[in-house]
N, C-alpha and C. Protein backbone atom coordinates (compact mmCIF):
# COMPACT_ATOMS: atom_id res chain seq x y z
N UNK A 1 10.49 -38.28 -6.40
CA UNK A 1 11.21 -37.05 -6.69
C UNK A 1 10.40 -36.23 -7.69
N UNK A 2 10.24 -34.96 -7.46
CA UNK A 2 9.35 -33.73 -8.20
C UNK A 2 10.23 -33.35 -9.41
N UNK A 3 9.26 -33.64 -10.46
CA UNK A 3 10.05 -33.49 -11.68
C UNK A 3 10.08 -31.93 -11.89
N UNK A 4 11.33 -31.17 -12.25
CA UNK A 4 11.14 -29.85 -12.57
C UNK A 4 10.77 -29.66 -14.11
N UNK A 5 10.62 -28.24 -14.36
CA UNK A 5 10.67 -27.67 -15.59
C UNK A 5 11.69 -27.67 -16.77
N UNK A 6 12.71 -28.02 -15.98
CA UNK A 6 14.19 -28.35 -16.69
C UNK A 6 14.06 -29.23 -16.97
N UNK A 7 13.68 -30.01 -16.37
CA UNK A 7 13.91 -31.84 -16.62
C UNK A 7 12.75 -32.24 -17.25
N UNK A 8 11.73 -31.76 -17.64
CA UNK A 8 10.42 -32.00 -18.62
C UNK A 8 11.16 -31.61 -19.84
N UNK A 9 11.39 -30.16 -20.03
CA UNK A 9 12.40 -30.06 -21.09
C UNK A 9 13.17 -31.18 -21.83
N UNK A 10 14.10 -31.28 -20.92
CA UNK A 10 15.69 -32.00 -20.70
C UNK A 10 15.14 -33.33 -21.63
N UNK A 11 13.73 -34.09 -20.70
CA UNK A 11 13.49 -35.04 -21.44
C UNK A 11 13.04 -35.37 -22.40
N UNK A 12 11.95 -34.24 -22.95
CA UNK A 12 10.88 -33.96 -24.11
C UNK A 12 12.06 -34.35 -25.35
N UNK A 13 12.82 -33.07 -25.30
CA UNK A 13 14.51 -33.06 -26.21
C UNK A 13 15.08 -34.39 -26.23
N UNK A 14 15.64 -35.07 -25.51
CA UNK A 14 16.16 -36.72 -25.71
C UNK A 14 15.03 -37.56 -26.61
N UNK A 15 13.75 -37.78 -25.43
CA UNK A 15 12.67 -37.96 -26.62
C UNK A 15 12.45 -38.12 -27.78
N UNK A 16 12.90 -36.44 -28.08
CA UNK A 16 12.56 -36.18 -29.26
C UNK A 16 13.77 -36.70 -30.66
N UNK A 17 14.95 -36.62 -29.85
CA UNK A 17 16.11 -37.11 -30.63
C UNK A 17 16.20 -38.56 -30.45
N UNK A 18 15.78 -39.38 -29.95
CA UNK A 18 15.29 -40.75 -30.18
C UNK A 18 14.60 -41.18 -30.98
N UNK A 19 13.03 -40.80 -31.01
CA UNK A 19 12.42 -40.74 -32.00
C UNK A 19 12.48 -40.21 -33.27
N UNK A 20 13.43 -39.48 -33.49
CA UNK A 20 14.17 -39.13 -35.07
C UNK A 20 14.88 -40.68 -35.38
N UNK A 21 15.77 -41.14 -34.81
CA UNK A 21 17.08 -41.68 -35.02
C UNK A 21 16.12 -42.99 -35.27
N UNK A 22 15.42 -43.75 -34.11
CA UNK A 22 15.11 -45.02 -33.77
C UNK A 22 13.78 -45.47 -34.78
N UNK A 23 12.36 -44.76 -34.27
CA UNK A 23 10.86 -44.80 -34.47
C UNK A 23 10.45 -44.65 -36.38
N UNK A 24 9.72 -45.21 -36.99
CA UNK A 24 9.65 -44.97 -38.71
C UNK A 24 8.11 -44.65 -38.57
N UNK A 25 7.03 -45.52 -37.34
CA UNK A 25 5.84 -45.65 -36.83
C UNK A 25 5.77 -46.16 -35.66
N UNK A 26 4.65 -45.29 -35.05
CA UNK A 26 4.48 -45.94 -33.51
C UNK A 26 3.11 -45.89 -33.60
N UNK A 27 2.33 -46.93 -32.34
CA UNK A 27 0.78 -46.85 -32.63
C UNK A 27 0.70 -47.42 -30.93
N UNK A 28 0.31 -46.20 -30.69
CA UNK A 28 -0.55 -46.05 -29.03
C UNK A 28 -1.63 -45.57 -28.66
N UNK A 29 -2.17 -45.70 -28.10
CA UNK A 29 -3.66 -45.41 -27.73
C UNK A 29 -4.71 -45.23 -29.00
N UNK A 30 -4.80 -46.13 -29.11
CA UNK A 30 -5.44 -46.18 -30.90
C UNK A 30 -5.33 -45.52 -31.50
N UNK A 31 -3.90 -45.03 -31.86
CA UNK A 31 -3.62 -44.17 -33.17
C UNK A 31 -2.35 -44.78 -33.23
N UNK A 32 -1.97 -44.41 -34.63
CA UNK A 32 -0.77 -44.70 -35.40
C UNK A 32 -0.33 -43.48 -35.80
N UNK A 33 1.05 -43.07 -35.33
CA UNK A 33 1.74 -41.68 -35.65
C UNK A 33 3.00 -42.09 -36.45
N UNK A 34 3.80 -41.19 -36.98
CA UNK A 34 4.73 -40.88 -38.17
C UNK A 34 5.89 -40.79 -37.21
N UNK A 35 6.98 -40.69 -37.48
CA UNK A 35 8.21 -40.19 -36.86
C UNK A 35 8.17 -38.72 -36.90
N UNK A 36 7.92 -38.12 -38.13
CA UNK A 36 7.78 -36.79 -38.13
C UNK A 36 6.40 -36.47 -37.48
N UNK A 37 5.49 -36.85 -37.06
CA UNK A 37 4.61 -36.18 -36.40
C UNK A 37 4.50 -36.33 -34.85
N UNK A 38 5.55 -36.71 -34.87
CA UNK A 38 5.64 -37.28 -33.28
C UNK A 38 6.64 -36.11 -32.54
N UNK A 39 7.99 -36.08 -33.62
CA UNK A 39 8.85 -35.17 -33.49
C UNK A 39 8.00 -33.73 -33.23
N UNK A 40 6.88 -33.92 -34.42
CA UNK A 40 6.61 -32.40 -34.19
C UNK A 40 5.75 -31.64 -33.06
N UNK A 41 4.96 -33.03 -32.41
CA UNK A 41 3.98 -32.89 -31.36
C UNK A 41 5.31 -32.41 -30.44
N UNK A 42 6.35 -33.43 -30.32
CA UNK A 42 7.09 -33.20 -28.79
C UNK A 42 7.63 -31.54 -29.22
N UNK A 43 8.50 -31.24 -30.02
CA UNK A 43 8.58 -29.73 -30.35
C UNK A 43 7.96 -29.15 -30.02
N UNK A 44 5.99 -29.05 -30.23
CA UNK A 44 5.53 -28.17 -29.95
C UNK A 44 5.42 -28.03 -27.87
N UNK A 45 5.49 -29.11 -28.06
CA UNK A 45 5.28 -28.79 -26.16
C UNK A 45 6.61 -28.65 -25.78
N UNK A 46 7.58 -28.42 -26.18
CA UNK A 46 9.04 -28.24 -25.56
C UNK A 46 8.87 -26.76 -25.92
N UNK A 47 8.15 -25.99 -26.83
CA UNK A 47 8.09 -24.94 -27.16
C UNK A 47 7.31 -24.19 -26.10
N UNK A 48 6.43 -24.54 -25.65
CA UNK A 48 5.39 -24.15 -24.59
C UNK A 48 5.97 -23.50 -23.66
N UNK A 49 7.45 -24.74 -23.33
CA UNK A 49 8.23 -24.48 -22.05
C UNK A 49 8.88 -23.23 -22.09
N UNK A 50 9.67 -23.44 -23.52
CA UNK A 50 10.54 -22.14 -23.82
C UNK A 50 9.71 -21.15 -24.02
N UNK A 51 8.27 -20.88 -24.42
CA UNK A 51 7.91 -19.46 -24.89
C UNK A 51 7.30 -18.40 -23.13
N UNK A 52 7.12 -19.94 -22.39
CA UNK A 52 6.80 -19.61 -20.92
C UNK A 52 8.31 -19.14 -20.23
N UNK A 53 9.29 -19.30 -20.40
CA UNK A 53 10.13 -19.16 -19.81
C UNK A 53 10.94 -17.46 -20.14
N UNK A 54 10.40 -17.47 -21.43
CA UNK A 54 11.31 -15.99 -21.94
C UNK A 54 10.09 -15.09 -21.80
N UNK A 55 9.05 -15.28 -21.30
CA UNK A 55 7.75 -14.72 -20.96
C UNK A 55 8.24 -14.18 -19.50
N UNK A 56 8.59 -15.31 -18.82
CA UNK A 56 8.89 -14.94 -17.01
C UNK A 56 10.45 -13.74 -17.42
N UNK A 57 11.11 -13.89 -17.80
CA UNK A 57 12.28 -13.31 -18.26
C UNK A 57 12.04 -11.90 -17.97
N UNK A 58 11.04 -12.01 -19.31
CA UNK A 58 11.21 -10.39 -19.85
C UNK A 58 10.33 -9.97 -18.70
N UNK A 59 9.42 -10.26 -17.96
CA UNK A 59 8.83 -9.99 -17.19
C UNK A 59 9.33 -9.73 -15.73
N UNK A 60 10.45 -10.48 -15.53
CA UNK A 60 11.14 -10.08 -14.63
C UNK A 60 11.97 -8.73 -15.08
N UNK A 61 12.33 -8.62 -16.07
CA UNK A 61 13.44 -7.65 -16.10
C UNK A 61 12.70 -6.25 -15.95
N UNK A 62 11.28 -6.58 -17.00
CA UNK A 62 10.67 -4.91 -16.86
C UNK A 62 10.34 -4.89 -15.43
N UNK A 63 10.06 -6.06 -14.32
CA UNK A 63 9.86 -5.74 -13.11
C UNK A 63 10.95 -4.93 -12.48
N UNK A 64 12.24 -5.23 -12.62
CA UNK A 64 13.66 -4.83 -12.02
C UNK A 64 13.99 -3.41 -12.57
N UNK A 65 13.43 -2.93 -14.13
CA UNK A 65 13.62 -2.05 -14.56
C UNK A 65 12.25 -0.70 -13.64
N UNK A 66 11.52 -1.51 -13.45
CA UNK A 66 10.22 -0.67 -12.62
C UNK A 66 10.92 -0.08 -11.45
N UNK A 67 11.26 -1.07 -10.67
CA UNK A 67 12.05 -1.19 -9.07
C UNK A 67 12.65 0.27 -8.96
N UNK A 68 13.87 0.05 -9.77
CA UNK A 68 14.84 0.62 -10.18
C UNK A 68 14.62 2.76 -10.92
N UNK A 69 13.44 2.73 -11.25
CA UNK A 69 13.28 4.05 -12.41
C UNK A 69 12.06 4.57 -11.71
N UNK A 70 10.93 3.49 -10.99
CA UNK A 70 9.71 4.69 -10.81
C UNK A 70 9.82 5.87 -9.34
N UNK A 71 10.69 5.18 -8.72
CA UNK A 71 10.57 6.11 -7.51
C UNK A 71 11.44 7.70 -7.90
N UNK A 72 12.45 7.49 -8.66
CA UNK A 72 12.69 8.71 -9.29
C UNK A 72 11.76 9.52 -9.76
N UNK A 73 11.31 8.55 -10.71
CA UNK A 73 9.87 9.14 -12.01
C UNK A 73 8.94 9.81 -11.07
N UNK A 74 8.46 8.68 -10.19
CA UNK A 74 7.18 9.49 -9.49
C UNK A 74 7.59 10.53 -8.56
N UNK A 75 8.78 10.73 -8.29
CA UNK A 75 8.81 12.08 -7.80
C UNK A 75 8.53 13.17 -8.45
N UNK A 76 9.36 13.14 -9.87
CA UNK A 76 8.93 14.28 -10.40
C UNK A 76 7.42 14.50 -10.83
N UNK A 77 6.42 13.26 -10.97
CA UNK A 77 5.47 13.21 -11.92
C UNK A 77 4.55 14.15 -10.41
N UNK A 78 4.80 14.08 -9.01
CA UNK A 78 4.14 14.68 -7.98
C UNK A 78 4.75 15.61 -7.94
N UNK A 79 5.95 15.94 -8.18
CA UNK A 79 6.20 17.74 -8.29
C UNK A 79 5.29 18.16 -9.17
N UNK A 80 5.68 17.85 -10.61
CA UNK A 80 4.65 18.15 -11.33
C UNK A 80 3.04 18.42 -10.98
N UNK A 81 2.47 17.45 -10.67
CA UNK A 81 1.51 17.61 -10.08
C UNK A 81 0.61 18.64 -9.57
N UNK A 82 1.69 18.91 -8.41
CA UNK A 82 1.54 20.13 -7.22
C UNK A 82 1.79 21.07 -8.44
N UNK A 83 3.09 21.28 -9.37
CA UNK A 83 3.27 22.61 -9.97
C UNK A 83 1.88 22.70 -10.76
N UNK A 84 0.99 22.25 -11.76
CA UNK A 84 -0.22 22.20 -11.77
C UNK A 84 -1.11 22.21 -10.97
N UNK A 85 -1.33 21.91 -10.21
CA UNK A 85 -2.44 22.33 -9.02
C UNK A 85 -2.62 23.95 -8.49
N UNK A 86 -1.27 24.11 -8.63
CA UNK A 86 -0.52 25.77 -8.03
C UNK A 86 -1.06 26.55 -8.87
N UNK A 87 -1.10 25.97 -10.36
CA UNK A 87 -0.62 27.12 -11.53
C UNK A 87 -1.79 27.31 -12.00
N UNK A 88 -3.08 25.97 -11.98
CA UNK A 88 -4.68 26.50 -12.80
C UNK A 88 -4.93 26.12 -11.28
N UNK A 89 -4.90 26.78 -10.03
CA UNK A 89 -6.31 26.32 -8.88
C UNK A 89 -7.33 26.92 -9.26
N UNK A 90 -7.46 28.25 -9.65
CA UNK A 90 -8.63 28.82 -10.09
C UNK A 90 -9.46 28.53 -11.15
N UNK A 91 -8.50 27.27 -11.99
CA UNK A 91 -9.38 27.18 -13.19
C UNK A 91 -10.02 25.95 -13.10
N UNK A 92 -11.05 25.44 -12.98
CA UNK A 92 -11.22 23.97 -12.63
C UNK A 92 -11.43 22.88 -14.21
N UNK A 93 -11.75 23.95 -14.77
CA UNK A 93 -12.26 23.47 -16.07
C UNK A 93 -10.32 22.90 -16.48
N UNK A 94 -9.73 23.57 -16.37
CA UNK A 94 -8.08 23.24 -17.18
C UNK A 94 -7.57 22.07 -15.88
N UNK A 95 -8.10 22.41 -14.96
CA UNK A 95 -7.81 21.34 -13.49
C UNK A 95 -8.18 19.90 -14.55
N UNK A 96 -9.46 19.75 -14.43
CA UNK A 96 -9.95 18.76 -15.47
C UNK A 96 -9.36 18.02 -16.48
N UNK A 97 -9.10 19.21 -17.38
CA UNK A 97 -8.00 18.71 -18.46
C UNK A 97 -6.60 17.43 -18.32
N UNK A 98 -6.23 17.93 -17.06
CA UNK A 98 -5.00 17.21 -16.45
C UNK A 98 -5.72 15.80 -15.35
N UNK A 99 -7.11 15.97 -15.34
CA UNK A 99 -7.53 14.95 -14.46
C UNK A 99 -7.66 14.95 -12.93
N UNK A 100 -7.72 16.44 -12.43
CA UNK A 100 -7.31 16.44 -11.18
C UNK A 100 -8.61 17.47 -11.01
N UNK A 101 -8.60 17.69 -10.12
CA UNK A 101 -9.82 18.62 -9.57
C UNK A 101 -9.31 19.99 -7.80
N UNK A 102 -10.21 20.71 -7.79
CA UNK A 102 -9.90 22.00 -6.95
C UNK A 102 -10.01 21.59 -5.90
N UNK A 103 -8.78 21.89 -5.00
CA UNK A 103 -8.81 20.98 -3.94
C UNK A 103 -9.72 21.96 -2.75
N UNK A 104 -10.75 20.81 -1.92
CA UNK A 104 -11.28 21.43 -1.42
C UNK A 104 -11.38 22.07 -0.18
N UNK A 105 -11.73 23.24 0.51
CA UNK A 105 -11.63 23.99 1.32
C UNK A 105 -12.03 23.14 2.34
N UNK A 106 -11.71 23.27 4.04
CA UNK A 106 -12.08 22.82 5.15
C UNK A 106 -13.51 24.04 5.26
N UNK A 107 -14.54 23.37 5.69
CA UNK A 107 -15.94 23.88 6.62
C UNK A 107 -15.22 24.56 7.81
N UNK A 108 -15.73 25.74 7.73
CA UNK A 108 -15.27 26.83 9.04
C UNK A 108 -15.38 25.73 10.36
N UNK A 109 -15.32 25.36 11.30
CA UNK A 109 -15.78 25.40 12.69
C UNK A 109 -16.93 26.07 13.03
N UNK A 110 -17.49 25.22 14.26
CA UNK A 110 -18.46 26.21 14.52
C UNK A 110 -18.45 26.52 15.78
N UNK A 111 -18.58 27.10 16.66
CA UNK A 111 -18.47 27.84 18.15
C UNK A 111 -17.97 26.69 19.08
N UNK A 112 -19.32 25.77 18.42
CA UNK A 112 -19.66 24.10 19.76
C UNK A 112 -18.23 23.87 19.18
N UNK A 113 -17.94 23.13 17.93
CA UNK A 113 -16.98 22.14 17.64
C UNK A 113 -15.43 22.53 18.25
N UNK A 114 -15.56 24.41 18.61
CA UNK A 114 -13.78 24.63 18.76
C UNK A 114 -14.32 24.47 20.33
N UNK A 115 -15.32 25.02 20.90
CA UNK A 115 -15.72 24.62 22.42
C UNK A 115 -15.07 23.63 22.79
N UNK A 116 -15.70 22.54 21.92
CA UNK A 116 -15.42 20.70 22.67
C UNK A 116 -13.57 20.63 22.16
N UNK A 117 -13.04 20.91 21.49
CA UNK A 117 -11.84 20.79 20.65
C UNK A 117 -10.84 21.47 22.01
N UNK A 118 -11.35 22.81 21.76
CA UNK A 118 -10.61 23.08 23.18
C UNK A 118 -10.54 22.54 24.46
N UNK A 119 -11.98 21.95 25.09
CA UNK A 119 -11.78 21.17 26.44
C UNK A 119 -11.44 19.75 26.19
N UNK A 120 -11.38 18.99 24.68
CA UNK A 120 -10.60 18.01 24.44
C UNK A 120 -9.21 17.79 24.81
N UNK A 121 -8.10 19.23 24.39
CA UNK A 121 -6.91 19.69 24.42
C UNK A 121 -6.89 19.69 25.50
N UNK A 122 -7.14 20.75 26.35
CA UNK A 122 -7.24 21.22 27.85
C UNK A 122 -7.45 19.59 29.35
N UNK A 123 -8.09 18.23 28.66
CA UNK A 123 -8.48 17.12 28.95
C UNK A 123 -6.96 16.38 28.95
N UNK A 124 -6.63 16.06 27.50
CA UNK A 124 -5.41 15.90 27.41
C UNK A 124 -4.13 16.39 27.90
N UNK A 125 -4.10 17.34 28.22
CA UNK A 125 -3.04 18.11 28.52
C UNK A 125 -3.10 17.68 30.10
N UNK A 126 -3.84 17.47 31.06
CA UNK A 126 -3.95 17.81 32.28
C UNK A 126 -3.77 16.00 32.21
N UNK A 127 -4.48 14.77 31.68
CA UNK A 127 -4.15 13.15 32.04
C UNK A 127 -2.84 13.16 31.55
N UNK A 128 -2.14 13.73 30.71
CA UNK A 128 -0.67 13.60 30.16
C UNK A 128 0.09 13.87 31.29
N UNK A 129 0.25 15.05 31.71
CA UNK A 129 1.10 15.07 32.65
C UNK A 129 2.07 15.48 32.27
N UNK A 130 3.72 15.12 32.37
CA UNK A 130 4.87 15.21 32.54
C UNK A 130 5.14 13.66 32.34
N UNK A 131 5.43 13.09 31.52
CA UNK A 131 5.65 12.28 30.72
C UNK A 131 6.48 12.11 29.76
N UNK A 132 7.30 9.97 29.04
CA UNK A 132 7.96 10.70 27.99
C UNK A 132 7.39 10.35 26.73
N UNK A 133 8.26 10.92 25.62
CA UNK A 133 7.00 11.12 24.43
C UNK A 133 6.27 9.38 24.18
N UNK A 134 6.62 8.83 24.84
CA UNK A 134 5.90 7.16 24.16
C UNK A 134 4.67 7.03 25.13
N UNK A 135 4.98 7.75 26.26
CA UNK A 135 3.97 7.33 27.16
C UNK A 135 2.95 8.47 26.76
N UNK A 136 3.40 9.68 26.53
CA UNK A 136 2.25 10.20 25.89
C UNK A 136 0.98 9.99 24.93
N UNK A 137 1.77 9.37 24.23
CA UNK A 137 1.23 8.55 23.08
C UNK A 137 -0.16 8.05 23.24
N UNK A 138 0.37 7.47 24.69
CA UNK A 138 -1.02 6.07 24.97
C UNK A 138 -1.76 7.01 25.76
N UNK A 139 -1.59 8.30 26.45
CA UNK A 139 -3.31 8.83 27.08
C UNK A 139 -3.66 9.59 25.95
N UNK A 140 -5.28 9.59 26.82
CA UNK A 140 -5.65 10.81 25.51
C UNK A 140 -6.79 11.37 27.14
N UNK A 141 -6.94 12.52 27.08
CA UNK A 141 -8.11 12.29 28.46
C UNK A 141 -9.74 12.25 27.69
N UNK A 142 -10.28 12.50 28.84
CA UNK A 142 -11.83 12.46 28.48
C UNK A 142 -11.96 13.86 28.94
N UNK A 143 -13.37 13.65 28.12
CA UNK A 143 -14.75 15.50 28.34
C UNK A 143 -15.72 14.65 28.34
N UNK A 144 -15.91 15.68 29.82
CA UNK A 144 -17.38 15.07 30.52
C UNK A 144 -18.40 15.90 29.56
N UNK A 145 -19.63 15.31 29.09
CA UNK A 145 -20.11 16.33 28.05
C UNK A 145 -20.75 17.63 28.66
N UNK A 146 -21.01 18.24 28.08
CA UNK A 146 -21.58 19.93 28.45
C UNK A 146 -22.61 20.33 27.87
N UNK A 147 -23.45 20.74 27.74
CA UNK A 147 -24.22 21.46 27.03
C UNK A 147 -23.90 22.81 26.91
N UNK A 148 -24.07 23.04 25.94
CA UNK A 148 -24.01 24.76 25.40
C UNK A 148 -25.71 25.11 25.30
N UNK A 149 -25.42 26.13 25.94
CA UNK A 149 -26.78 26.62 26.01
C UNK A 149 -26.64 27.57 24.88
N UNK A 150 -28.16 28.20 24.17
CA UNK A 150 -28.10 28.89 23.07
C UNK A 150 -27.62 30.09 23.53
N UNK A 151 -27.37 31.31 23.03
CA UNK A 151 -27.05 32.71 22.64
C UNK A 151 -27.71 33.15 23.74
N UNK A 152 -26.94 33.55 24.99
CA UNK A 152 -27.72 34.32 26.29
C UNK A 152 -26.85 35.37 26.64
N UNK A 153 -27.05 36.75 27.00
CA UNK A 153 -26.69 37.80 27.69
C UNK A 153 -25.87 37.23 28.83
N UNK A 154 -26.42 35.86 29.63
CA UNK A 154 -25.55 35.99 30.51
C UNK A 154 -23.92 35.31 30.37
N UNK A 155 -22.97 35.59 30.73
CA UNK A 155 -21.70 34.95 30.45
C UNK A 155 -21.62 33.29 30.88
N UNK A 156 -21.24 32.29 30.11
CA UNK A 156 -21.15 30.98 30.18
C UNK A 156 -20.36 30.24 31.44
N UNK A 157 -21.25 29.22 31.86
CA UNK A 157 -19.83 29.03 32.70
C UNK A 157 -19.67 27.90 32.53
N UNK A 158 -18.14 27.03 32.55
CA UNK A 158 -17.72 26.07 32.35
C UNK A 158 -16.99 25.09 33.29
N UNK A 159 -17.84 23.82 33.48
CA UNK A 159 -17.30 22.86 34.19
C UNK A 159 -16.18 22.70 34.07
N UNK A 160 -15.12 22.26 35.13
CA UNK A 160 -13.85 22.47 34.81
C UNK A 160 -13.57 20.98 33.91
N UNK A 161 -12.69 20.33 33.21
CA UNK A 161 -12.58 19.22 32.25
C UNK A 161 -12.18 18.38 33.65
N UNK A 162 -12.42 16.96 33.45
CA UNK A 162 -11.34 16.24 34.64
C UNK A 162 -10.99 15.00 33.91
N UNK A 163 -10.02 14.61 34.23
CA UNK A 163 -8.97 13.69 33.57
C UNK A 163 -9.64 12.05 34.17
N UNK A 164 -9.71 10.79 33.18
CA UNK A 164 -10.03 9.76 33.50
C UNK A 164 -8.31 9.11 33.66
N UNK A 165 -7.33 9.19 33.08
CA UNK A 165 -6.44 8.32 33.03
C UNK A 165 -5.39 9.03 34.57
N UNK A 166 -4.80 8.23 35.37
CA UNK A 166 -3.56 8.95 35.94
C UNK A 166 -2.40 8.46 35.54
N UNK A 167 -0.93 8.60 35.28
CA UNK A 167 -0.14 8.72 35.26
C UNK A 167 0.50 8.34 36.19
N UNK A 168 1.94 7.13 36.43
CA UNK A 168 2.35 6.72 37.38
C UNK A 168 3.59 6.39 36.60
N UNK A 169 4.97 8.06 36.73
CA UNK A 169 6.12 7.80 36.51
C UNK A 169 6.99 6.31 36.91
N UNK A 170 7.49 5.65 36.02
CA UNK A 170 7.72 3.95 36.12
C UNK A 170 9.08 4.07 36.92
N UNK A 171 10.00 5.62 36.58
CA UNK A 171 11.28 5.24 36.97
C UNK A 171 11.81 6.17 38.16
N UNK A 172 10.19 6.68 38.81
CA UNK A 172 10.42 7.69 39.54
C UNK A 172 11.48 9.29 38.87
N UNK A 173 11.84 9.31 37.89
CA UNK A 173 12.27 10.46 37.27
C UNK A 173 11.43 11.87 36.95
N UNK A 174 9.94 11.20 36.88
CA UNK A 174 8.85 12.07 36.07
C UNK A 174 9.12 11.61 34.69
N UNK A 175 9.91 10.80 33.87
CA UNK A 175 10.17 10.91 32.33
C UNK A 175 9.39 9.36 31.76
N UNK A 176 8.78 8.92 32.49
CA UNK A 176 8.97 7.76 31.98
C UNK A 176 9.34 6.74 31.71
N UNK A 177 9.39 5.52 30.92
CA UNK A 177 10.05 4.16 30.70
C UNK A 177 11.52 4.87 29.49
N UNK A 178 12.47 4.43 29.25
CA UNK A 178 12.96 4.75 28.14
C UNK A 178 14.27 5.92 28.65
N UNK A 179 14.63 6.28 29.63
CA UNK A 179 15.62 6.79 30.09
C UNK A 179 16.09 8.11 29.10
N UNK A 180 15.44 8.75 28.89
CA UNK A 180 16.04 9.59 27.71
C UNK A 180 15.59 11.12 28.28
């Protein structure tokens, strides 16, 4: 049977009130101890128990008190936040002050990137289908790649996108699994 923490206690304490009442000298492991120094050894390790135990305590409670107070707190401390971010964006140097910095701008696009972005969309849109929103989820289509040719007088022309995934309504509805 697994001795607990209580019962190390429980026993240290009897122990220890034995050896008051009974012991004047004891001599074990080649030493000879006092009644009072025996008492005072077991005290100190019964103390160990107790100073560990009101340790877990208080430690639990500021945990329960955390639980309990930060999700309030940190709401406001991110309003706050944002209301600073709002109030010096232009100043980065006072941004600083508070520890935060100017939040930074997105890089324009460039011709190619909304090109491919668009026949990405245009890809997707056409393997999706008529679908319901879960099954959407799982296509995405493909773009066959293209080259963009540089800056020419003549007008561009574009392969049409074609879809790798098909679509095969499960409940014959057109909607999908999920009846909705």
């Amino acid at each position: 049977m697994a001795q607990t923490k209580s019962t190390t206690v429980s026993r240290a304490q009897s122990l220890s009130a034995g050896t008051s009442k009974h012991v004047v000298n004891a001599t074990f492991a080649g030493a000879t101890y006092t009644s009072a120094q025996l008492v005072t050894l077991i005290q100190s390790f019964i103390a160990l128990f107790t100073a560990v135990n009101a340790a877990k305590q208080q430690v639990a409670a500021a945990l329960l008190s955390q639980r309990d107070q930060a999700p309030a707190l940190a709401s406001v401390i991110a309003l706050y936040r944002a209301y600073v971010l709002a109030t010096f964006a232009k100043q980065p140097a006072i941004l600083a002050d508070f520890g935060l910095t100017v939040r930074k701008t997105p890089a324009p696009k460039t011709a190619e990137e909304k090109f491919e972005a668009s026949l990405q969309r245009a890809a997707t849109r056409t393997a999706r289908g008529t679908v319901g929103k879960k099954a959407k989820l799982k296509i995405t289509g493909v773009v066959t790649p293209v080259t963009v040719p540089a800056r020419s007088a003549a007008p561009l022309e574009v392969a049409p996108a074609t879809a790798s995934a098909t679509v095969s309504p499960s409940n014959g509805s057109g909607h999908g699994s999920g009846g909705q």
